[in-house]
PDB file of N, CA and C in Angstrom:
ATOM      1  N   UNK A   1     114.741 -14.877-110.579  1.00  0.00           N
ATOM      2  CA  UNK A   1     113.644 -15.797-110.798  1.00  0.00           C
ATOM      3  C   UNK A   1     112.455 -15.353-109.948  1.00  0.00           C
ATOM      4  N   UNK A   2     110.974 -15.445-110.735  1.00  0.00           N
ATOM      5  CA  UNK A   2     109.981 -15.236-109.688  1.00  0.00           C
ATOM      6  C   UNK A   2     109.153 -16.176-109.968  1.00  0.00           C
ATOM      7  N   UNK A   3     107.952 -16.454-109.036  1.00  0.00           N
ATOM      8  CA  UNK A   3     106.973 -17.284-108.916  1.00  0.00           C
ATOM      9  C   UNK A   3     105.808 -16.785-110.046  1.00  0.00           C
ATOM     10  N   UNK A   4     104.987 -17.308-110.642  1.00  0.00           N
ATOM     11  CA  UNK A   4     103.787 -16.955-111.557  1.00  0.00           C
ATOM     12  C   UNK A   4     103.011 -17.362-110.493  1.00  0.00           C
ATOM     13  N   UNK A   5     101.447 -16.824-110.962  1.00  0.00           N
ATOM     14  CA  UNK A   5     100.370 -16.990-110.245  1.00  0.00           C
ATOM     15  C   UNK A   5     100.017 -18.664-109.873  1.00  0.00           C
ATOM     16  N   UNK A   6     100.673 -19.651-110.745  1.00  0.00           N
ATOM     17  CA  UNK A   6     100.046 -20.796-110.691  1.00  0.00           C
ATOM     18  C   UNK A   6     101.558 -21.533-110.383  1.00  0.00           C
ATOM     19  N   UNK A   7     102.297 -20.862-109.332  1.00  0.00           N
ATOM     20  CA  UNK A   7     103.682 -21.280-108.879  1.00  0.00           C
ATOM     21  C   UNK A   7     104.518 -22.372-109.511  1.00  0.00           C
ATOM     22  N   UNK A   8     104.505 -22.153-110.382  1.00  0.00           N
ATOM     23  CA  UNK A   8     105.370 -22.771-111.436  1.00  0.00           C
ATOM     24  C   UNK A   8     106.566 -22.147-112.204  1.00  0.00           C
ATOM     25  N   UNK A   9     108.057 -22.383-111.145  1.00  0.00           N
ATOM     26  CA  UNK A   9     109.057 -21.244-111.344  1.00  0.00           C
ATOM     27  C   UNK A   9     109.411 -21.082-112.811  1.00  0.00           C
ATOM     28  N   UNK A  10     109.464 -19.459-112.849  1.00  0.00           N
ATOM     29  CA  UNK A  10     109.542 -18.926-114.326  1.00  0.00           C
ATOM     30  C   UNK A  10     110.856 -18.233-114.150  1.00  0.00           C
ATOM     31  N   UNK A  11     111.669 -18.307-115.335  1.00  0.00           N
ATOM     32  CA  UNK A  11     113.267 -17.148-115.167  1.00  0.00           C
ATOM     33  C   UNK A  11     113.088 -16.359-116.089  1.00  0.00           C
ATOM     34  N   UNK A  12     112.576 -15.094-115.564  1.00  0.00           N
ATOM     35  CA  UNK A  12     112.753 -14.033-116.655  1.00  0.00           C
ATOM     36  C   UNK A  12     114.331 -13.792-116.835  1.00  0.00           C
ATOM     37  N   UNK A  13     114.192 -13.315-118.389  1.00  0.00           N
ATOM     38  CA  UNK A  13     115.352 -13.438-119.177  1.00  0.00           C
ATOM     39  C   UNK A  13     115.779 -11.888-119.856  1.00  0.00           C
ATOM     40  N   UNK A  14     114.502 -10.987-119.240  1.00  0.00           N
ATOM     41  CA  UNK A  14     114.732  -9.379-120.332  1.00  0.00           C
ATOM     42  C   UNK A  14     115.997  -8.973-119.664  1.00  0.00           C
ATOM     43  N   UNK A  15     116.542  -8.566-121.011  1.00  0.00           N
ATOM     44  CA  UNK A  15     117.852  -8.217-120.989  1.00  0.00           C
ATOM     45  C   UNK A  15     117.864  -6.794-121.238  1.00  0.00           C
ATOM     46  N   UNK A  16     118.679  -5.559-120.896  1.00  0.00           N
ATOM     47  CA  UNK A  16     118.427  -4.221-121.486  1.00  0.00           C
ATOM     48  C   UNK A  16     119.879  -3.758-121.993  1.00  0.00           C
ATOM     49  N   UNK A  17     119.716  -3.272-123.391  1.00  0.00           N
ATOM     50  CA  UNK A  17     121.335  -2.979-123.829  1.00  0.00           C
ATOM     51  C   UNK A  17     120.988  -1.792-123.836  1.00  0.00           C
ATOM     52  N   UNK A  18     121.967  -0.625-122.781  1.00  0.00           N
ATOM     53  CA  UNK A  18     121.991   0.480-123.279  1.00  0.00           C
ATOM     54  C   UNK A  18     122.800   1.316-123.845  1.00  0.00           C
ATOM     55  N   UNK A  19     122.593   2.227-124.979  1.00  0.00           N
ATOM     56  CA  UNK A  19     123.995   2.769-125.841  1.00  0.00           C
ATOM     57  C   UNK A  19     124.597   3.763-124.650  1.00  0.00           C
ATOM     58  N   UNK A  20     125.757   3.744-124.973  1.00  0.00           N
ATOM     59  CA  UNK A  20     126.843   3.904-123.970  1.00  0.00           C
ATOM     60  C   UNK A  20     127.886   5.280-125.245  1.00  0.00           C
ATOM     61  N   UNK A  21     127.672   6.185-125.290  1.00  0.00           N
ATOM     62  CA  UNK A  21     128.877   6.911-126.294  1.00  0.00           C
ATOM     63  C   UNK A  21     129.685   7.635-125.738  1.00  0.00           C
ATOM     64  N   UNK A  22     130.280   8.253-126.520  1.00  0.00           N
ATOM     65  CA  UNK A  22     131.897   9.174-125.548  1.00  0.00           C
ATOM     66  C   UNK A  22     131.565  10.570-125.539  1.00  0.00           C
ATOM     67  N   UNK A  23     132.009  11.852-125.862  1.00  0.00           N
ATOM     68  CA  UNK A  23     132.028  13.169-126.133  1.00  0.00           C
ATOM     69  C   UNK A  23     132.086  13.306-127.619  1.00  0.00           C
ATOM     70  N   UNK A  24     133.549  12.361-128.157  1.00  0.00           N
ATOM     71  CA  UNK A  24     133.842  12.400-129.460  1.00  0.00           C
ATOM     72  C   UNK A  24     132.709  11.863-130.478  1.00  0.00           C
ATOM     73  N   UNK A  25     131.702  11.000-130.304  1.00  0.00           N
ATOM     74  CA  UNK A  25     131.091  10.329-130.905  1.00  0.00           C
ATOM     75  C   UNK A  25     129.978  11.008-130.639  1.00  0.00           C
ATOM     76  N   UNK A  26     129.400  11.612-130.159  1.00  0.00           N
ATOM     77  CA  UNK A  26     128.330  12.334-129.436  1.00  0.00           C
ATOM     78  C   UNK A  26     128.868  13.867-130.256  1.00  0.00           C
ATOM     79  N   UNK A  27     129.760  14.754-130.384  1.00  0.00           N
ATOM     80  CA  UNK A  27     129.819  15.228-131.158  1.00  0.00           C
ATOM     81  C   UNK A  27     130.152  14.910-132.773  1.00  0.00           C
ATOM     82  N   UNK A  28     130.289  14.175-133.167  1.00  0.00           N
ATOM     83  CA  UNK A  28     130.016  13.660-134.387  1.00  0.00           C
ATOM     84  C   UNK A  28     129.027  13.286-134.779  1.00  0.00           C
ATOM     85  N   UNK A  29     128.249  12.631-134.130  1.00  0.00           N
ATOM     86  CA  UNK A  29     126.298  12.862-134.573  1.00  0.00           C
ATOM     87  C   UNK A  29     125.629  13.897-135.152  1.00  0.00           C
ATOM     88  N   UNK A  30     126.560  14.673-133.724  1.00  0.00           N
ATOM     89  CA  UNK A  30     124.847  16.136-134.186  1.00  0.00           C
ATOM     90  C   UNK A  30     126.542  17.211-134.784  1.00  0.00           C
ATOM     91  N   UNK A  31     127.197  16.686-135.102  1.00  0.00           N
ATOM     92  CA  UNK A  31     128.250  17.601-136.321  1.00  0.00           C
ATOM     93  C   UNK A  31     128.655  18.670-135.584  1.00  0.00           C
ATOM     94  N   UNK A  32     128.816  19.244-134.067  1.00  0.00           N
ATOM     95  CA  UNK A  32     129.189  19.887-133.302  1.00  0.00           C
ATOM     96  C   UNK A  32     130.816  19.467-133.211  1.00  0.00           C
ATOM     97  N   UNK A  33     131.415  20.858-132.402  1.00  0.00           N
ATOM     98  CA  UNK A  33     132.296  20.635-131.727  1.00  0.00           C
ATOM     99  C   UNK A  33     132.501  20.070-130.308  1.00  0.00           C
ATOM    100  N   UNK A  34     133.426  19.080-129.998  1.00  0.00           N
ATOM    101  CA  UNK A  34     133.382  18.692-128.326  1.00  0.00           C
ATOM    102  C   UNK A  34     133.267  19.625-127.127  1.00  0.00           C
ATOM    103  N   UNK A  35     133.879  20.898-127.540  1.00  0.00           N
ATOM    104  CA  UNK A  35     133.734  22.225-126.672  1.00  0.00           C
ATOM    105  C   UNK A  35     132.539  22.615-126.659  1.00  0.00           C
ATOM    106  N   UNK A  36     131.995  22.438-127.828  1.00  0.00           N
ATOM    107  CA  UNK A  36     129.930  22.768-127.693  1.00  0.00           C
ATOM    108  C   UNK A  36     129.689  21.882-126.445  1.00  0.00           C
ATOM    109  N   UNK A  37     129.620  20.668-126.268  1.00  0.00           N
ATOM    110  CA  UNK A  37     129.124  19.739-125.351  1.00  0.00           C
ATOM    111  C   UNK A  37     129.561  19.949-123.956  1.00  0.00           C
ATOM    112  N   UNK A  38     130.879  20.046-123.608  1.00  0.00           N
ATOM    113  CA  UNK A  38     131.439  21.099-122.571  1.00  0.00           C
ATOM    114  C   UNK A  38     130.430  22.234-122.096  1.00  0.00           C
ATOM    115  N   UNK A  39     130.121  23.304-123.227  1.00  0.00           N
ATOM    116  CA  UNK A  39     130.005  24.442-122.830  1.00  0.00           C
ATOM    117  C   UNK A  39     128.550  24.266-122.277  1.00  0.00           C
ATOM    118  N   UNK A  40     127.846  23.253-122.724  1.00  0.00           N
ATOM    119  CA  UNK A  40     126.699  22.943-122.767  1.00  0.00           C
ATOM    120  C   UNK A  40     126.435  22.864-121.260  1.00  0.00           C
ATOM    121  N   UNK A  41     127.441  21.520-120.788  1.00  0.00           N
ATOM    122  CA  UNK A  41     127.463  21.043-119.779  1.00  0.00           C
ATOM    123  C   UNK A  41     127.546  21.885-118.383  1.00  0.00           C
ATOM    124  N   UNK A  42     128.881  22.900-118.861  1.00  0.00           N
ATOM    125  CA  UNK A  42     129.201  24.155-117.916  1.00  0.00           C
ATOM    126  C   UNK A  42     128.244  25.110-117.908  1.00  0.00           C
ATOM    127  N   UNK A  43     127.125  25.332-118.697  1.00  0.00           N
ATOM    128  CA  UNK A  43     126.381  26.092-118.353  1.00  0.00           C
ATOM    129  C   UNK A  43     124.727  25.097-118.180  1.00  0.00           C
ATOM    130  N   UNK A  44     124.705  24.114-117.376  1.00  0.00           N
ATOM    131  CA  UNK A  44     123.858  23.418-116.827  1.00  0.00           C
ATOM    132  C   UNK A  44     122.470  22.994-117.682  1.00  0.00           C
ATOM    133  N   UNK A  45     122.728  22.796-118.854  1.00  0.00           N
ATOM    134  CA  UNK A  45     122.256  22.394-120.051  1.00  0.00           C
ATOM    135  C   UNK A  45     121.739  20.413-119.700  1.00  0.00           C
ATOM    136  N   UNK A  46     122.957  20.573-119.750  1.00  0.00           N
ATOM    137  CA  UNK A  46     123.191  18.412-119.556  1.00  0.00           C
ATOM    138  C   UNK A  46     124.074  18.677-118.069  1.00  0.00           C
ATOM    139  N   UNK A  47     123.605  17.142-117.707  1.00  0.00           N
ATOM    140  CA  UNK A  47     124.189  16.513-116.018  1.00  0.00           C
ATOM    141  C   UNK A  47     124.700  15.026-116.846  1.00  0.00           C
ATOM    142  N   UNK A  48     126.168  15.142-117.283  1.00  0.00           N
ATOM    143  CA  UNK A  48     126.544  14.327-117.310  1.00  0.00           C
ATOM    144  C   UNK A  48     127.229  12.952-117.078  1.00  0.00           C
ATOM    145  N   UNK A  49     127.336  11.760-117.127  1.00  0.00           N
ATOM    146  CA  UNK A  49     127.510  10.860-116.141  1.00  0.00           C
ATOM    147  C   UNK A  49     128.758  10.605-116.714  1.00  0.00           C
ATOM    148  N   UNK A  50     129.787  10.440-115.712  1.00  0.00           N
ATOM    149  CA  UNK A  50     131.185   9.818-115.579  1.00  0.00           C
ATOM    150  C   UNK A  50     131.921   8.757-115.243  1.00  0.00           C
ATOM    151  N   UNK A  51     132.775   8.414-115.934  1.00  0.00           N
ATOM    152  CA  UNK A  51     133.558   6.888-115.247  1.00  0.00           C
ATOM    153  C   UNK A  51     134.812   7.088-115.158  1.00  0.00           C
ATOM    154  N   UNK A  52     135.493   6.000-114.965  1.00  0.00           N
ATOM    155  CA  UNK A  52     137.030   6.014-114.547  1.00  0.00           C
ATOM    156  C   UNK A  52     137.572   6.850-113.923  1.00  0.00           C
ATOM    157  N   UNK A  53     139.053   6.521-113.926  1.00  0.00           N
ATOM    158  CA  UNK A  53     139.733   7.509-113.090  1.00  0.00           C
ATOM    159  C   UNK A  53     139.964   8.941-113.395  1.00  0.00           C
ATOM    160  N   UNK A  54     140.001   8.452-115.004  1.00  0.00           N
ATOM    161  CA  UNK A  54     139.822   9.877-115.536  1.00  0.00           C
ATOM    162  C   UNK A  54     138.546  10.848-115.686  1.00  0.00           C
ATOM    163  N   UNK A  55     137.660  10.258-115.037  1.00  0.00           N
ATOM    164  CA  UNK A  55     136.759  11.001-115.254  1.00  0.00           C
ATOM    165  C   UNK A  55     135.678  10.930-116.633  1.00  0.00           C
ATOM    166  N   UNK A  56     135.972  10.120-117.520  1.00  0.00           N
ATOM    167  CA  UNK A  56     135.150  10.186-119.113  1.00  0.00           C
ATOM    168  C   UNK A  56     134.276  10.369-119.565  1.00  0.00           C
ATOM    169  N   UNK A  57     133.587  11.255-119.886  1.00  0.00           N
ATOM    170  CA  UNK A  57     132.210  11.337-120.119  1.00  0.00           C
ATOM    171  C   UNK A  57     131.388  10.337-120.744  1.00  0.00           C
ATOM    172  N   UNK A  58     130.070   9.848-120.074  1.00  0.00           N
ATOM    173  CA  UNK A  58     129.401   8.970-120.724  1.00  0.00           C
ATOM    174  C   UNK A  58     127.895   9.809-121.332  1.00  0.00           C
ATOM    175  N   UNK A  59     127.638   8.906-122.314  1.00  0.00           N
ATOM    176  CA  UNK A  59     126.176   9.840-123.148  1.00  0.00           C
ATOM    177  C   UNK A  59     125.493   8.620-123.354  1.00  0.00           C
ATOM    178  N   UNK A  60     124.119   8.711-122.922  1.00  0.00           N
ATOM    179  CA  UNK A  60     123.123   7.229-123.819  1.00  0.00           C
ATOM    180  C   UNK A  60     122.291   8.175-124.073  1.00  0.00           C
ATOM    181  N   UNK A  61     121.367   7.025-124.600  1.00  0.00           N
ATOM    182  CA  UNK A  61     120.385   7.423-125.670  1.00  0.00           C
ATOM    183  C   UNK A  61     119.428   8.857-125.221  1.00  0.00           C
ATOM    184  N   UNK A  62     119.203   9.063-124.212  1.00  0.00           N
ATOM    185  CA  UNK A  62     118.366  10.282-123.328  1.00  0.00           C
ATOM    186  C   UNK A  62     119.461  11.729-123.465  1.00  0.00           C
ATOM    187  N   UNK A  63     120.382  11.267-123.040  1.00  0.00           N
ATOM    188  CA  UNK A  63     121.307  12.786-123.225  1.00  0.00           C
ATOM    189  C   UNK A  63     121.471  12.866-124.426  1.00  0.00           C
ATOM    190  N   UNK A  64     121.581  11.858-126.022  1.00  0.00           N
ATOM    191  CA  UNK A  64     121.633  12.445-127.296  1.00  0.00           C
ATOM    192  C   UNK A  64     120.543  12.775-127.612  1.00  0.00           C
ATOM    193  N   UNK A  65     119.429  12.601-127.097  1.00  0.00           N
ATOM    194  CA  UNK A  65     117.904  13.162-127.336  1.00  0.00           C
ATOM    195  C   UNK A  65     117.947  14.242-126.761  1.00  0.00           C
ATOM    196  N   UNK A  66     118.194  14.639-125.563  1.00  0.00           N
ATOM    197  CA  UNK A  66     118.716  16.424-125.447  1.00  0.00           C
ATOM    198  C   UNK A  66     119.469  16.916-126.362  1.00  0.00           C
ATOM    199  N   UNK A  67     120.238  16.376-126.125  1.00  0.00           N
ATOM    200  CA  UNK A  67     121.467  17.146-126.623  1.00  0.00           C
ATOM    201  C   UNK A  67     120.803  17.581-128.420  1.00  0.00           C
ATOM    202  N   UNK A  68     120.106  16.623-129.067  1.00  0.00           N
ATOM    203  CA  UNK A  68     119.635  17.147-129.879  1.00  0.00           C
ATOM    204  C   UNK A  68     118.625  18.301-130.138  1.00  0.00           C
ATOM    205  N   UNK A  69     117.735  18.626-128.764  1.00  0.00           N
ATOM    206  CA  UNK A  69     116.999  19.332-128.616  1.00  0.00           C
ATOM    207  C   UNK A  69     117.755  20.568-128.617  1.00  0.00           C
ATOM    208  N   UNK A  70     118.518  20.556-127.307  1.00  0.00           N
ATOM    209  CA  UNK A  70     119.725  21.861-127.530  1.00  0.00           C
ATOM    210  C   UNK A  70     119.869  22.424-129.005  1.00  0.00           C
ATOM    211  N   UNK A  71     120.605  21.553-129.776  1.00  0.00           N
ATOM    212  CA  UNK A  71     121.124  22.020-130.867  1.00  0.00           C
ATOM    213  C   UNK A  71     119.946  22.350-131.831  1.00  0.00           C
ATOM    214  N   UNK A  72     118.508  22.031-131.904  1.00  0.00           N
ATOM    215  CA  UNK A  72     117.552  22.879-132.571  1.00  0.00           C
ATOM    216  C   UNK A  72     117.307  24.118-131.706  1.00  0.00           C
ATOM    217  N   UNK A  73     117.539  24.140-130.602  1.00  0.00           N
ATOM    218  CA  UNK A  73     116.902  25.226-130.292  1.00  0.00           C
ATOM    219  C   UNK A  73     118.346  26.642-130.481  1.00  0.00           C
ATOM    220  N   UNK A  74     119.387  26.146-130.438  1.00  0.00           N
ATOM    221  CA  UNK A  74     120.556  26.522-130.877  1.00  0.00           C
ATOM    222  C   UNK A  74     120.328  27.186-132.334  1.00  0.00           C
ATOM    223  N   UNK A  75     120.000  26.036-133.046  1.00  0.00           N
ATOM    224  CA  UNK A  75     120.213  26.697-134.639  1.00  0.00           C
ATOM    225  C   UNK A  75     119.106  27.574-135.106  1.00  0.00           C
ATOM    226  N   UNK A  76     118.275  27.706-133.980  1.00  0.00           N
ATOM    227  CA  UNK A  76     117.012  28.817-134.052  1.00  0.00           C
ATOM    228  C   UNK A  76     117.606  30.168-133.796  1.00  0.00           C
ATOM    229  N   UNK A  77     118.754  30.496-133.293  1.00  0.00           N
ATOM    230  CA  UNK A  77     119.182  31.069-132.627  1.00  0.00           C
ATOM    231  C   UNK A  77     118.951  31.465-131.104  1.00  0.00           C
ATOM    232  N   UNK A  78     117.902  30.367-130.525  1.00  0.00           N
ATOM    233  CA  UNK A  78     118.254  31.141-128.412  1.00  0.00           C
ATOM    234  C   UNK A  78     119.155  30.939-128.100  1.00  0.00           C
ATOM    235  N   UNK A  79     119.327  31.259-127.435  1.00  0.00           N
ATOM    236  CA  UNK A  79     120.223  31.624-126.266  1.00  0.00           C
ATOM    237  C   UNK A  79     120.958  30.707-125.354  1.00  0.00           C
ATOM    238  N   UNK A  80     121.845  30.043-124.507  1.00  0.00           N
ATOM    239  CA  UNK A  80     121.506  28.970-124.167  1.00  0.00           C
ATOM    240  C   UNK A  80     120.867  29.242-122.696  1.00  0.00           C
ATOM    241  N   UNK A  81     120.738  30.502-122.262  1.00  0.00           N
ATOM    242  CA  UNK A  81     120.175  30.600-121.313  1.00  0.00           C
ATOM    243  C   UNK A  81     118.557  30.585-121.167  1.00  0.00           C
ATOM    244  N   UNK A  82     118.162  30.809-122.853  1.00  0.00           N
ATOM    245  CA  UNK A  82     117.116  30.711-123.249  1.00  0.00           C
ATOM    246  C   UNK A  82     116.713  29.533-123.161  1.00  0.00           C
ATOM    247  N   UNK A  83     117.510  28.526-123.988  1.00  0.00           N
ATOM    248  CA  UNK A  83     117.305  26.893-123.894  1.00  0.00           C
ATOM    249  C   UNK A  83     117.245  26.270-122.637  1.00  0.00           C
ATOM    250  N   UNK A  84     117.864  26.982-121.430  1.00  0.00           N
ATOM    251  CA  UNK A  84     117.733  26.111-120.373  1.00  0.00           C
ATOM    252  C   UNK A  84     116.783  26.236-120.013  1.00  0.00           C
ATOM    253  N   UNK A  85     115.801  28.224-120.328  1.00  0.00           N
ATOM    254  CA  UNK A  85     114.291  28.224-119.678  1.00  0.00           C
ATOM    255  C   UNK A  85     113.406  27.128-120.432  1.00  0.00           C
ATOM    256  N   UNK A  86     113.040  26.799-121.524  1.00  0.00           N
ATOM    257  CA  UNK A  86     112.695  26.177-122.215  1.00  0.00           C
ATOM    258  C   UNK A  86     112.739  24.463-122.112  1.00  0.00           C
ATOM    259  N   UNK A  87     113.864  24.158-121.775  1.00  0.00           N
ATOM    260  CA  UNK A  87     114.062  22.884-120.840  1.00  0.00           C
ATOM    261  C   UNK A  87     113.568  22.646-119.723  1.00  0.00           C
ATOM    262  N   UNK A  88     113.339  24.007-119.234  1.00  0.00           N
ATOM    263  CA  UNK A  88     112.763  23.576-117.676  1.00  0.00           C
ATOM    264  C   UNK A  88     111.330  23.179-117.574  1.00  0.00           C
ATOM    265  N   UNK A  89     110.640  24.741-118.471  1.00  0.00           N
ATOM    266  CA  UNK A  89     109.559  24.353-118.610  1.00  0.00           C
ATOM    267  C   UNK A  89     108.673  23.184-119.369  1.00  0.00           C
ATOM    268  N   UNK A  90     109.769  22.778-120.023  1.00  0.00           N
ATOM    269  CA  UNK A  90     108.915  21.573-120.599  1.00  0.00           C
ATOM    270  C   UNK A  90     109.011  20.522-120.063  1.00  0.00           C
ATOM    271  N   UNK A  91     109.824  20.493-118.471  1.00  0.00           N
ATOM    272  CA  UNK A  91     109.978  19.536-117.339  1.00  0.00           C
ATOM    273  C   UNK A  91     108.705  19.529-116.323  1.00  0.00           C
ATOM    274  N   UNK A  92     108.591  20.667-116.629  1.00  0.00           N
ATOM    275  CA  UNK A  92     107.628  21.189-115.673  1.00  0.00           C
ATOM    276  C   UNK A  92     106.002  20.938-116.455  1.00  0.00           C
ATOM    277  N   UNK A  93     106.056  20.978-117.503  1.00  0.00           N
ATOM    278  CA  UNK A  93     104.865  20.517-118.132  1.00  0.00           C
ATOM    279  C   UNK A  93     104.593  19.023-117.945  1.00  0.00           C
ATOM    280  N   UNK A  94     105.619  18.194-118.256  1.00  0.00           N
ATOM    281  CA  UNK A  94     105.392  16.762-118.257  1.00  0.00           C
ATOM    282  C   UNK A  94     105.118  16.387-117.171  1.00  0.00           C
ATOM    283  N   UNK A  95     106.060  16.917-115.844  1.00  0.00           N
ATOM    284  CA  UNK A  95     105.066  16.793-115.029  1.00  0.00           C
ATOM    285  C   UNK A  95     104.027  16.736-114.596  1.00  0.00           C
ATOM    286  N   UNK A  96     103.531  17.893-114.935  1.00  0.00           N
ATOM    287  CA  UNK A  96     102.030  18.006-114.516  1.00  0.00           C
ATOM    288  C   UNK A  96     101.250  16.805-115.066  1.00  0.00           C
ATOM    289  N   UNK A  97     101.573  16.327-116.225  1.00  0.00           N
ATOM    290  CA  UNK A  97     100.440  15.397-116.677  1.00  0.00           C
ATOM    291  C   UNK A  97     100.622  13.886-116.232  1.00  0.00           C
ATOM    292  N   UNK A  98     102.010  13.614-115.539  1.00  0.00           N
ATOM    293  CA  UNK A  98     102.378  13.012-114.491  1.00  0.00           C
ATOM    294  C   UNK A  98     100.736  11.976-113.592  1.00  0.00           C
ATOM    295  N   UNK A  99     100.794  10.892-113.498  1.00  0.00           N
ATOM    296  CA  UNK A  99      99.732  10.320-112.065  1.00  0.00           C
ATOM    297  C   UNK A  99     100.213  11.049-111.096  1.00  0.00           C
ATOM    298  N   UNK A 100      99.501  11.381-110.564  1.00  0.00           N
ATOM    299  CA  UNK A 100      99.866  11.579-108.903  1.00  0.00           C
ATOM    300  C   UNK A 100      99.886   9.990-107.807  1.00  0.00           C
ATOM    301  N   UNK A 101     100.520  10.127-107.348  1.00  0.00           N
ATOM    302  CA  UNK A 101     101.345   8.834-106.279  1.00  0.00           C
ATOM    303  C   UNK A 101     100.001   8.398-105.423  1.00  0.00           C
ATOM    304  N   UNK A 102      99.674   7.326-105.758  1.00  0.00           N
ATOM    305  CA  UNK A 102      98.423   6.577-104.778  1.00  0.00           C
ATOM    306  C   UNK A 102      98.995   6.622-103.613  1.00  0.00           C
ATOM    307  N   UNK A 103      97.469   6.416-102.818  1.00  0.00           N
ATOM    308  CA  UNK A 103      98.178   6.747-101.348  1.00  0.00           C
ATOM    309  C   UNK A 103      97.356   5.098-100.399  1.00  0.00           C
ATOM    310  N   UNK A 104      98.233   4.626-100.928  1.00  0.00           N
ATOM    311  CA  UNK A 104      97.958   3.170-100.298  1.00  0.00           C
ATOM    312  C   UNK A 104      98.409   2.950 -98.495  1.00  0.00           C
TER     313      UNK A 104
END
């Protein structure tokens, strides 16, 4: 709960659902094999997030938006060492156009 300008308590209510998928379902999207997503992973493509004891791979909506990028730049034929330069730099671009941090 926070205060509004004219202190009259307000309860924000935004709620955020985020998609949550597995390996198996994540390769069934983009019609890959689960070992693609692996190999992906092992060669520092995706930083994937894990749960349980077993370890399970989790995917939302941002890693299937890579992961789709991968696989065009895949069916172009690069490289994936190619794809990772290509990933970087287009990290490195968005950055730049980035605010820079006020200095209050």
């Amino acid at each position: 709960m926070w205060l509004s300008p004219s202190s009259k308590p307000v309860i924000n209510l935004r709620l955020e659902v985020k998609m949550i998928l597995t390996i198996r379902e994540i390769a069934s999207k983009l019609h890959v094999h689960e070992q693609t997503l692996r190999n992906w992973e092992k060669s520092g493509l995706l930083k994937i997030s894990r749960i349980g004891g077993n370890r399970t791979r989790i995917y939302d909506a941002s890693d299937l938006s890579r992961c789709k990028k991968i696989l065009s730049f895949s069916e172009k034929g690069i490289n994936l060492r190619g794809i990772k330069v290509l990933l970087e730099r287009e990290k490195q671009n968005r950055n730049k156009f980035l605010p820079a941090p006020s200095k209050d």
